[in-house]
PDB file of N, CA and C in Angstrom:
ATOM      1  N   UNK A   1     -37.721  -2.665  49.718  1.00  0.00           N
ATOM      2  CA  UNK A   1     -38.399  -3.870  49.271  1.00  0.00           C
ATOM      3  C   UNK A   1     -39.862  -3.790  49.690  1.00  0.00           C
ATOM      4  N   UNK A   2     -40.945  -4.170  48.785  1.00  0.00           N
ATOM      5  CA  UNK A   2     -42.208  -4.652  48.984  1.00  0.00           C
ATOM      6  C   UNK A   2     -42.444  -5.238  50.061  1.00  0.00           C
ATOM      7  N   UNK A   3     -43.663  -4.870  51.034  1.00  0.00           N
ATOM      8  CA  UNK A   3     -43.832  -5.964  52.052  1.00  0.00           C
ATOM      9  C   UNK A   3     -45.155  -6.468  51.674  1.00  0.00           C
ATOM     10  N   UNK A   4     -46.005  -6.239  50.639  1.00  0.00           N
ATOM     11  CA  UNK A   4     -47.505  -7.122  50.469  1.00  0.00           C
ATOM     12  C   UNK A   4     -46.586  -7.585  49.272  1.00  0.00           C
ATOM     13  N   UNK A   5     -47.666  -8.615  49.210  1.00  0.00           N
ATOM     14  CA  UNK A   5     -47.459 -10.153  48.850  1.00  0.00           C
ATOM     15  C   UNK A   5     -47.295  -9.781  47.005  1.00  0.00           C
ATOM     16  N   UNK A   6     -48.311  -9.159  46.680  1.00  0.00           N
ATOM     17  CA  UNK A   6     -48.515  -8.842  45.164  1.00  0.00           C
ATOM     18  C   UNK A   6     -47.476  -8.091  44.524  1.00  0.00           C
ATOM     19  N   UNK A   7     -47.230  -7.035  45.605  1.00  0.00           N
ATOM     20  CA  UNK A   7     -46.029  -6.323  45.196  1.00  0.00           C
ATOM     21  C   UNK A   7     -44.847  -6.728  45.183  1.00  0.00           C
ATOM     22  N   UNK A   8     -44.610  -8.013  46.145  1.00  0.00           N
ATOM     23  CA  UNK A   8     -43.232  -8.662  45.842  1.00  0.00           C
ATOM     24  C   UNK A   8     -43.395  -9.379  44.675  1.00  0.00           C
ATOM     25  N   UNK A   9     -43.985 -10.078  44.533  1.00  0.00           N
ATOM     26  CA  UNK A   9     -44.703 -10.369  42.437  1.00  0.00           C
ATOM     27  C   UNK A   9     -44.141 -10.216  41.413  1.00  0.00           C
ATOM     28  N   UNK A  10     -44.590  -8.449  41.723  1.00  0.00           N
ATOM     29  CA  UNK A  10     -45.094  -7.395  40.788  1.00  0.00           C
ATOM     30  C   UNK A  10     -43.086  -7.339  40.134  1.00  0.00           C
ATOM     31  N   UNK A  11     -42.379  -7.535  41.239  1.00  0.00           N
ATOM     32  CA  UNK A  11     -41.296  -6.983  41.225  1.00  0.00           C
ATOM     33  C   UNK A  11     -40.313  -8.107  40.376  1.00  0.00           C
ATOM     34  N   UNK A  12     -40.708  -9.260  40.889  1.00  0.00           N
ATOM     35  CA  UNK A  12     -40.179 -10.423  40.495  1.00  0.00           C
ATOM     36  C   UNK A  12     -40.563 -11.010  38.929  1.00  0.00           C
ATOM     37  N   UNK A  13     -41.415 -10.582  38.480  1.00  0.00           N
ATOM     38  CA  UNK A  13     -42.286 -10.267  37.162  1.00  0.00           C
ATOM     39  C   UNK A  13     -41.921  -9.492  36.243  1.00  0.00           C
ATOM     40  N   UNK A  14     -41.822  -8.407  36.700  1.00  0.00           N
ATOM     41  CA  UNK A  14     -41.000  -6.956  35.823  1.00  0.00           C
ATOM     42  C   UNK A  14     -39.275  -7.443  36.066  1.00  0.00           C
ATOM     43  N   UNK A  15     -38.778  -7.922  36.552  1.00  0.00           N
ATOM     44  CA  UNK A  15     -37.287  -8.545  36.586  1.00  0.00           C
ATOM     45  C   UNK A  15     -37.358  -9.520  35.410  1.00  0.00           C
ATOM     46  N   UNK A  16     -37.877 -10.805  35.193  1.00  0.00           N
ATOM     47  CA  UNK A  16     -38.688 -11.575  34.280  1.00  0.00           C
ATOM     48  C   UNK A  16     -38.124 -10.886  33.060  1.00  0.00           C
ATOM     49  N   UNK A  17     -39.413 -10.042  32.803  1.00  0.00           N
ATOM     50  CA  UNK A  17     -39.631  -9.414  31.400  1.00  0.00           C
ATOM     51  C   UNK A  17     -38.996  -8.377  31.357  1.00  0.00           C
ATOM     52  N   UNK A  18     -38.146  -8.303  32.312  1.00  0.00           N
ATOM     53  CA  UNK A  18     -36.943  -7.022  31.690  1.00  0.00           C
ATOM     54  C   UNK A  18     -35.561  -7.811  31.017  1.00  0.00           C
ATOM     55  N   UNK A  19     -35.757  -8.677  31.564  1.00  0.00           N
ATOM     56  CA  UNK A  19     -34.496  -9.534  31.048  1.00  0.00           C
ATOM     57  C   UNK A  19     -34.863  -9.867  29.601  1.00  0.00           C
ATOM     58  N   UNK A  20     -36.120 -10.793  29.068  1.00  0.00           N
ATOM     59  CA  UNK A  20     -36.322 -10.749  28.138  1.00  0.00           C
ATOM     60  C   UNK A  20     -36.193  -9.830  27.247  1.00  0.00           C
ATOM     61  N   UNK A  21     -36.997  -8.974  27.425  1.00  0.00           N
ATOM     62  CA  UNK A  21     -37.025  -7.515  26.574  1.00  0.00           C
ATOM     63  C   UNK A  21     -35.749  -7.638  25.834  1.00  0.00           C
ATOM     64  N   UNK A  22     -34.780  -7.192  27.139  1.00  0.00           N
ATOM     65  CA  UNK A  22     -33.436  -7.098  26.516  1.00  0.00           C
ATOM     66  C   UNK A  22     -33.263  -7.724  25.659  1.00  0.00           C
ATOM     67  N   UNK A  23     -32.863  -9.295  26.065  1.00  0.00           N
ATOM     68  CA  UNK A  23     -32.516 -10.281  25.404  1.00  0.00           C
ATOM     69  C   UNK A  23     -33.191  -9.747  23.636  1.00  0.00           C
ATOM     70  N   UNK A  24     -34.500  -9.509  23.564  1.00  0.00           N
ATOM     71  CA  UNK A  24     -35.391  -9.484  22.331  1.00  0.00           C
ATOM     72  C   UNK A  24     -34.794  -8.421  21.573  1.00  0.00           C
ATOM     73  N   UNK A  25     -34.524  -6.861  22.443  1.00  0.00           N
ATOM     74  CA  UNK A  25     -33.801  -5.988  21.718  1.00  0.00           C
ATOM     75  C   UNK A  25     -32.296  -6.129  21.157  1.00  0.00           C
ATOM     76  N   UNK A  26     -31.372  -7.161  21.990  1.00  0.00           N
ATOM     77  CA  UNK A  26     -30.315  -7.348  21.511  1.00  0.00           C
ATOM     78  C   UNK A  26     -30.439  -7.610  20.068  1.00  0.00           C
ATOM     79  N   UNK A  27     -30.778  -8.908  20.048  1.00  0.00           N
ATOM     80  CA  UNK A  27     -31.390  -9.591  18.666  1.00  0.00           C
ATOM     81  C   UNK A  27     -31.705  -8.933  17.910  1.00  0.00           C
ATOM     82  N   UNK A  28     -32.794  -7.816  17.948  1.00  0.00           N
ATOM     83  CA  UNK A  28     -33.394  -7.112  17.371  1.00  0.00           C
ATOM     84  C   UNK A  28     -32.152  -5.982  16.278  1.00  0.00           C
ATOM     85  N   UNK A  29     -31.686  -5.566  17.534  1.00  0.00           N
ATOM     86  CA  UNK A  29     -30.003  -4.753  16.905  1.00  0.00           C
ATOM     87  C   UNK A  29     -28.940  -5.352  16.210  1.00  0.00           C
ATOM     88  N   UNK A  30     -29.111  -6.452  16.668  1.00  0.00           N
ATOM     89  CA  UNK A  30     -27.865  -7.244  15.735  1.00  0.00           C
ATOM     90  C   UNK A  30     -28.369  -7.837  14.538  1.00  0.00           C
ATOM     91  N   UNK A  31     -29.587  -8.261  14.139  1.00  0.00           N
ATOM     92  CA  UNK A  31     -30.284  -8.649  13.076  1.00  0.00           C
ATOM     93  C   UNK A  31     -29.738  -6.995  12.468  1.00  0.00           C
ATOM     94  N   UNK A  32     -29.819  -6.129  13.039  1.00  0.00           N
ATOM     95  CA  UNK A  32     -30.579  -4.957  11.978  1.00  0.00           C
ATOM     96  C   UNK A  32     -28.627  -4.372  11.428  1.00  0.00           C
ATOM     97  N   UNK A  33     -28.104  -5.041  12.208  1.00  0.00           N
ATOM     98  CA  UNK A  33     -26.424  -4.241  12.196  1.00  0.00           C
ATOM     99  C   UNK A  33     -26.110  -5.679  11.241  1.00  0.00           C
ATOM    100  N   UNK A  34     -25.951  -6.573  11.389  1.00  0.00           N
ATOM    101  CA  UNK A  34     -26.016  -7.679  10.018  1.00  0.00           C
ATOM    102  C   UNK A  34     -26.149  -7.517   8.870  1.00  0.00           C
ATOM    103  N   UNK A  35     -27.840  -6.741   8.558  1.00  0.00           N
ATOM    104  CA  UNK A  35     -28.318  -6.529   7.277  1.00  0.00           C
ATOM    105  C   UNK A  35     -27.546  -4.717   7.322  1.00  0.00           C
ATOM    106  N   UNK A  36     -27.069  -4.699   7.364  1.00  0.00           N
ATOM    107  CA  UNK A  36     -26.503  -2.892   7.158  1.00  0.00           C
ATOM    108  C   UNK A  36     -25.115  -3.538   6.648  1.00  0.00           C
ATOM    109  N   UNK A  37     -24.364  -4.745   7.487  1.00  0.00           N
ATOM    110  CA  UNK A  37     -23.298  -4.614   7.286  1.00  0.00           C
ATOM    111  C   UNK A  37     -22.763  -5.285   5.849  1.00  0.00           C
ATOM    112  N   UNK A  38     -23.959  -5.911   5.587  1.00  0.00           N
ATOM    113  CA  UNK A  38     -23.646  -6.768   4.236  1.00  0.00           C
ATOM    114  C   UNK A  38     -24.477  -6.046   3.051  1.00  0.00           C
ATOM    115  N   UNK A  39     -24.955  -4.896   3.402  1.00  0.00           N
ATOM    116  CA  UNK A  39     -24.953  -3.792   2.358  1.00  0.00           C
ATOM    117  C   UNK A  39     -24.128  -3.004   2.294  1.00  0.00           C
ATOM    118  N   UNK A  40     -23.432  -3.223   3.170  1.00  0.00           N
ATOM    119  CA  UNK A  40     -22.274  -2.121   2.809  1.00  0.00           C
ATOM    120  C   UNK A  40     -20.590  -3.135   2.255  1.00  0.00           C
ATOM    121  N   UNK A  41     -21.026  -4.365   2.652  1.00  0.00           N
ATOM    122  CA  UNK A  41     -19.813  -4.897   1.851  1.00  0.00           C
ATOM    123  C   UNK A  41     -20.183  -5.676   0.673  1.00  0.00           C
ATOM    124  N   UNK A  42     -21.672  -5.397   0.362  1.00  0.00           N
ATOM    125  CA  UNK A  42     -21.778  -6.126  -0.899  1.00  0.00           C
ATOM    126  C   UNK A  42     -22.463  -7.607  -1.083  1.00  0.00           C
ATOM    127  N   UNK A  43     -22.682  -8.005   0.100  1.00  0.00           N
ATOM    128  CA  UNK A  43     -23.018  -9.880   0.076  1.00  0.00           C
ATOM    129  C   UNK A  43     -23.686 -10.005  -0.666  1.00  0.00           C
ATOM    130  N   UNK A  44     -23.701 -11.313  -0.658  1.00  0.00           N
ATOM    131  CA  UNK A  44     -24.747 -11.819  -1.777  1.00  0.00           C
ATOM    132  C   UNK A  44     -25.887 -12.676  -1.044  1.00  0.00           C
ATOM    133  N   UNK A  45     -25.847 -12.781   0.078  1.00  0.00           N
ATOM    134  CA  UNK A  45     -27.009 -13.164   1.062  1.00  0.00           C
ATOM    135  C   UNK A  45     -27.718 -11.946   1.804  1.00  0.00           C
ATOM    136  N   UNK A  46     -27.624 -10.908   1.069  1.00  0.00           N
ATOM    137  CA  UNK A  46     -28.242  -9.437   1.770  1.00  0.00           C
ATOM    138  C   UNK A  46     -29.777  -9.764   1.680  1.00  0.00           C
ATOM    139  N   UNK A  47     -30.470 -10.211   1.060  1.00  0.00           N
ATOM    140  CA  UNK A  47     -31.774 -10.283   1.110  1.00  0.00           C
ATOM    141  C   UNK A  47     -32.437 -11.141   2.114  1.00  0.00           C
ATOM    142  N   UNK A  48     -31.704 -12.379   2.243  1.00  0.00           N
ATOM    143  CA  UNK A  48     -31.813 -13.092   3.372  1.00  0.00           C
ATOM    144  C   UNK A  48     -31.641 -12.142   4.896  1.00  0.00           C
ATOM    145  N   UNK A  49     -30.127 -11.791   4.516  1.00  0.00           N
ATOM    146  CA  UNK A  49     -30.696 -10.504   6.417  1.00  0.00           C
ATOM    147  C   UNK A  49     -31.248  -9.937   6.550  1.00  0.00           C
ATOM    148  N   UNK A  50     -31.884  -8.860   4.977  1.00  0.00           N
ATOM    149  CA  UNK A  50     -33.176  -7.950   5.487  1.00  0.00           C
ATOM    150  C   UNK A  50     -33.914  -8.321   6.123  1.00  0.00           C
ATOM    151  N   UNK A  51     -34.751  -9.809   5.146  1.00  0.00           N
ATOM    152  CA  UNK A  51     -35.628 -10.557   5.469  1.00  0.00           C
ATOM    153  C   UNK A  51     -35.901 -10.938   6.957  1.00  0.00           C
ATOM    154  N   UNK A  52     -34.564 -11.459   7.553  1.00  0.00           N
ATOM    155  CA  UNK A  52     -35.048 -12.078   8.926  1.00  0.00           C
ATOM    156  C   UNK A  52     -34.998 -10.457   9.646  1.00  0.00           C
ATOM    157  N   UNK A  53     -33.712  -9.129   9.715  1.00  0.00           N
ATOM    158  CA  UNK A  53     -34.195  -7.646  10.401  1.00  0.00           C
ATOM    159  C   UNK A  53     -35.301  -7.797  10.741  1.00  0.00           C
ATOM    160  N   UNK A  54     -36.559  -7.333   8.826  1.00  0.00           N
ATOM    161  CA  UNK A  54     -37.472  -7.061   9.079  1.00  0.00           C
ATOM    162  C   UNK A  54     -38.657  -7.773  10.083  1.00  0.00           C
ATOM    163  N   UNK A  55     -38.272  -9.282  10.193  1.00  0.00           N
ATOM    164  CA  UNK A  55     -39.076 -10.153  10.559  1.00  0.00           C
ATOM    165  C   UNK A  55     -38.699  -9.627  12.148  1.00  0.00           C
ATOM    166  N   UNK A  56     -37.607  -9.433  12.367  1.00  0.00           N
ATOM    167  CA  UNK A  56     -37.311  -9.282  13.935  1.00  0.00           C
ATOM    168  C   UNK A  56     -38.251  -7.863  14.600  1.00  0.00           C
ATOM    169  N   UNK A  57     -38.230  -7.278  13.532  1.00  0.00           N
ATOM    170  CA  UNK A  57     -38.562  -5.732  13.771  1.00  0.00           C
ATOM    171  C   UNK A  57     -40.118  -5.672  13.827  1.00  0.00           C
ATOM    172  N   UNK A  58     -40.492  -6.235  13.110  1.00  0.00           N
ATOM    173  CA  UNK A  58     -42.351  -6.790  13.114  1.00  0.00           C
ATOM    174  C   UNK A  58     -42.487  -7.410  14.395  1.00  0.00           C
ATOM    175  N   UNK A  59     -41.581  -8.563  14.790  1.00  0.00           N
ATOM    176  CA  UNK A  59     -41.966  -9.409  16.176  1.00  0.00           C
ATOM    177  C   UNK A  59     -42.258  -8.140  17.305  1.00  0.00           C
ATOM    178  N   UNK A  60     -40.646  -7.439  16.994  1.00  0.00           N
ATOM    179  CA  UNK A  60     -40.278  -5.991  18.470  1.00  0.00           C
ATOM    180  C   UNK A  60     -41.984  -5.283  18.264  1.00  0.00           C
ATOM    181  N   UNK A  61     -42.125  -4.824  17.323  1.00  0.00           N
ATOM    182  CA  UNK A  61     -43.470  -3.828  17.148  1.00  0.00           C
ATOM    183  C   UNK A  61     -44.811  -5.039  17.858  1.00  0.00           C
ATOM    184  N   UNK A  62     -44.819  -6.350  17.458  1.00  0.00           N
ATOM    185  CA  UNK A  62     -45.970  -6.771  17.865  1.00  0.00           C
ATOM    186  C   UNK A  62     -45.994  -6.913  19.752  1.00  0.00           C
ATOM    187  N   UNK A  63     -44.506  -7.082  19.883  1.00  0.00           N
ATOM    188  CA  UNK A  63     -44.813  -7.226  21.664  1.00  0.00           C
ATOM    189  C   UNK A  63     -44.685  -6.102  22.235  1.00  0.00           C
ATOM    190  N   UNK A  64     -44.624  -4.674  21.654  1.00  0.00           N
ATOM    191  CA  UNK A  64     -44.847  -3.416  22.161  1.00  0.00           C
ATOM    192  C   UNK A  64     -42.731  -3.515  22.991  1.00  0.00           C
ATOM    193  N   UNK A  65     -42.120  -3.971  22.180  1.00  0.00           N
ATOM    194  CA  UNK A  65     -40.976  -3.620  22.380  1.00  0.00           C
ATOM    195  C   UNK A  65     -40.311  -2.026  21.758  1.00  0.00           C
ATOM    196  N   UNK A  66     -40.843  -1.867  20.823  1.00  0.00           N
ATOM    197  CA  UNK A  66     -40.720  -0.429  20.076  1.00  0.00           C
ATOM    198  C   UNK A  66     -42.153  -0.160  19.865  1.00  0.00           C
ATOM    199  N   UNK A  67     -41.866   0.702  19.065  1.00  0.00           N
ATOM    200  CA  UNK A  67     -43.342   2.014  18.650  1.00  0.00           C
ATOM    201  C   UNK A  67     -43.378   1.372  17.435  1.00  0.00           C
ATOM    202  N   UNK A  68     -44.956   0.700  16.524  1.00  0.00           N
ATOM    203  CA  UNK A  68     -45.490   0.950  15.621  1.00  0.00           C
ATOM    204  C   UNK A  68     -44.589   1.969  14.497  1.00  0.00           C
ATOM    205  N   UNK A  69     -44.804   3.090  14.770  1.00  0.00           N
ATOM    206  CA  UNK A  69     -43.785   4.044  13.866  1.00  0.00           C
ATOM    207  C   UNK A  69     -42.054   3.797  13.824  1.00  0.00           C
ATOM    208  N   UNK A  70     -41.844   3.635  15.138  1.00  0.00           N
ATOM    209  CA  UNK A  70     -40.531   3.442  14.751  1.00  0.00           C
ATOM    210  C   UNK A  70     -39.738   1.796  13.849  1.00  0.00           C
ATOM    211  N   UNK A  71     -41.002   1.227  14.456  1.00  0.00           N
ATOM    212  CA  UNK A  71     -40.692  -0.631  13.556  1.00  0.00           C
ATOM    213  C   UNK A  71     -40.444  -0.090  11.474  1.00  0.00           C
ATOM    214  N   UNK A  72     -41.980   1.098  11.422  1.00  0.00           N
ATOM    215  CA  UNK A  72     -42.069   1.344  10.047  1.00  0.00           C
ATOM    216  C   UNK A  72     -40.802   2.271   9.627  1.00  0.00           C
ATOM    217  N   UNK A  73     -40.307   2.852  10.289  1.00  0.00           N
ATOM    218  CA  UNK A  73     -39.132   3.652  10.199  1.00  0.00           C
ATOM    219  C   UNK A  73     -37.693   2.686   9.835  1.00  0.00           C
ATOM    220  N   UNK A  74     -37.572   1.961  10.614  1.00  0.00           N
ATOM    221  CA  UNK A  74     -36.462   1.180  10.685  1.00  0.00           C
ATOM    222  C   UNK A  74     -36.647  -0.146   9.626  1.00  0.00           C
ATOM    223  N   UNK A  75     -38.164  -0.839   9.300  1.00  0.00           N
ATOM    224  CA  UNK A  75     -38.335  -1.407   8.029  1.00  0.00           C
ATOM    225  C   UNK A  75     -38.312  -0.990   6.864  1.00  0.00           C
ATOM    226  N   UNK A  76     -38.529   0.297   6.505  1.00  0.00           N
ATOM    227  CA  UNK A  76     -38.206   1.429   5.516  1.00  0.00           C
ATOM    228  C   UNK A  76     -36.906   1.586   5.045  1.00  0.00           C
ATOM    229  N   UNK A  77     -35.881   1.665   6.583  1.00  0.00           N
ATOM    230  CA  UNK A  77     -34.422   2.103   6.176  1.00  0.00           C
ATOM    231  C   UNK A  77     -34.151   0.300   5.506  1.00  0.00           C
ATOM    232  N   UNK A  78     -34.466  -0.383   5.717  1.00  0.00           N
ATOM    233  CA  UNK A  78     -34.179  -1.751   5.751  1.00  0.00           C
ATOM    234  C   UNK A  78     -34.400  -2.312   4.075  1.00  0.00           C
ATOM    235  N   UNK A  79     -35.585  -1.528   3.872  1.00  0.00           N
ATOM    236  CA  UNK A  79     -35.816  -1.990   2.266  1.00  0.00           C
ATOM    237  C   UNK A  79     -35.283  -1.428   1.301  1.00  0.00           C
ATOM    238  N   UNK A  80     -34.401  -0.013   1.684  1.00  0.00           N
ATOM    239  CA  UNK A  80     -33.934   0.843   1.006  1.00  0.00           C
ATOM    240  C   UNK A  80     -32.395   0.090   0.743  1.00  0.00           C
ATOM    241  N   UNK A  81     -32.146  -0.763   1.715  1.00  0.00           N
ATOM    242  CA  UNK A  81     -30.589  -1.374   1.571  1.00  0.00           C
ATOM    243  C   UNK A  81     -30.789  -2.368   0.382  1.00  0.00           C
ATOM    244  N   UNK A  82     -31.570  -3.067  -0.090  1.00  0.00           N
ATOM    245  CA  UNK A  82     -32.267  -4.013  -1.017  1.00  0.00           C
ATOM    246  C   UNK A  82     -32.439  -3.562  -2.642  1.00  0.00           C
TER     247      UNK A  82
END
């Protein structure tokens, strides 16, 4: 354990936003396993799950949860289900 003051913080901070993260990537995966799964059975609300994926996948790329490239990678596979 940290014994200056900032570094106990530092620690309590990165605990914080690791939890989030997660939380953001869960979401992020299950939006994207949603819109896969109702292209593959056919729905008729498939455009609606791309829609929110992609929206999830833009949020992940803007808070530096993924890579720029990989958001365009995975919005790509996403429009191709459409």
């Amino acid at each position: 354990m940290a014994n200056i003051k900032s570094a106990k913080k530092r620690i309590l901070v990165n605990k914080a936003k690791a939890v989030r993260n997660r939380s953001r990537n869960s979401a992020l995966k299950t939006a994207i396993k949603k819109a896969n799964a109702a292209a593959t059975a056919g729905s008729t609300d498939l455009n609606a799950l791309v829609t929110d994926a992609i929206k999830k996948v833009d949020q992940a790329a803007a808070r530096n949860l993924i890579h720029k490239n990989n958001a365009a990678r995975k919005k790509s596979a996403l429009a191709k289900l459409v």
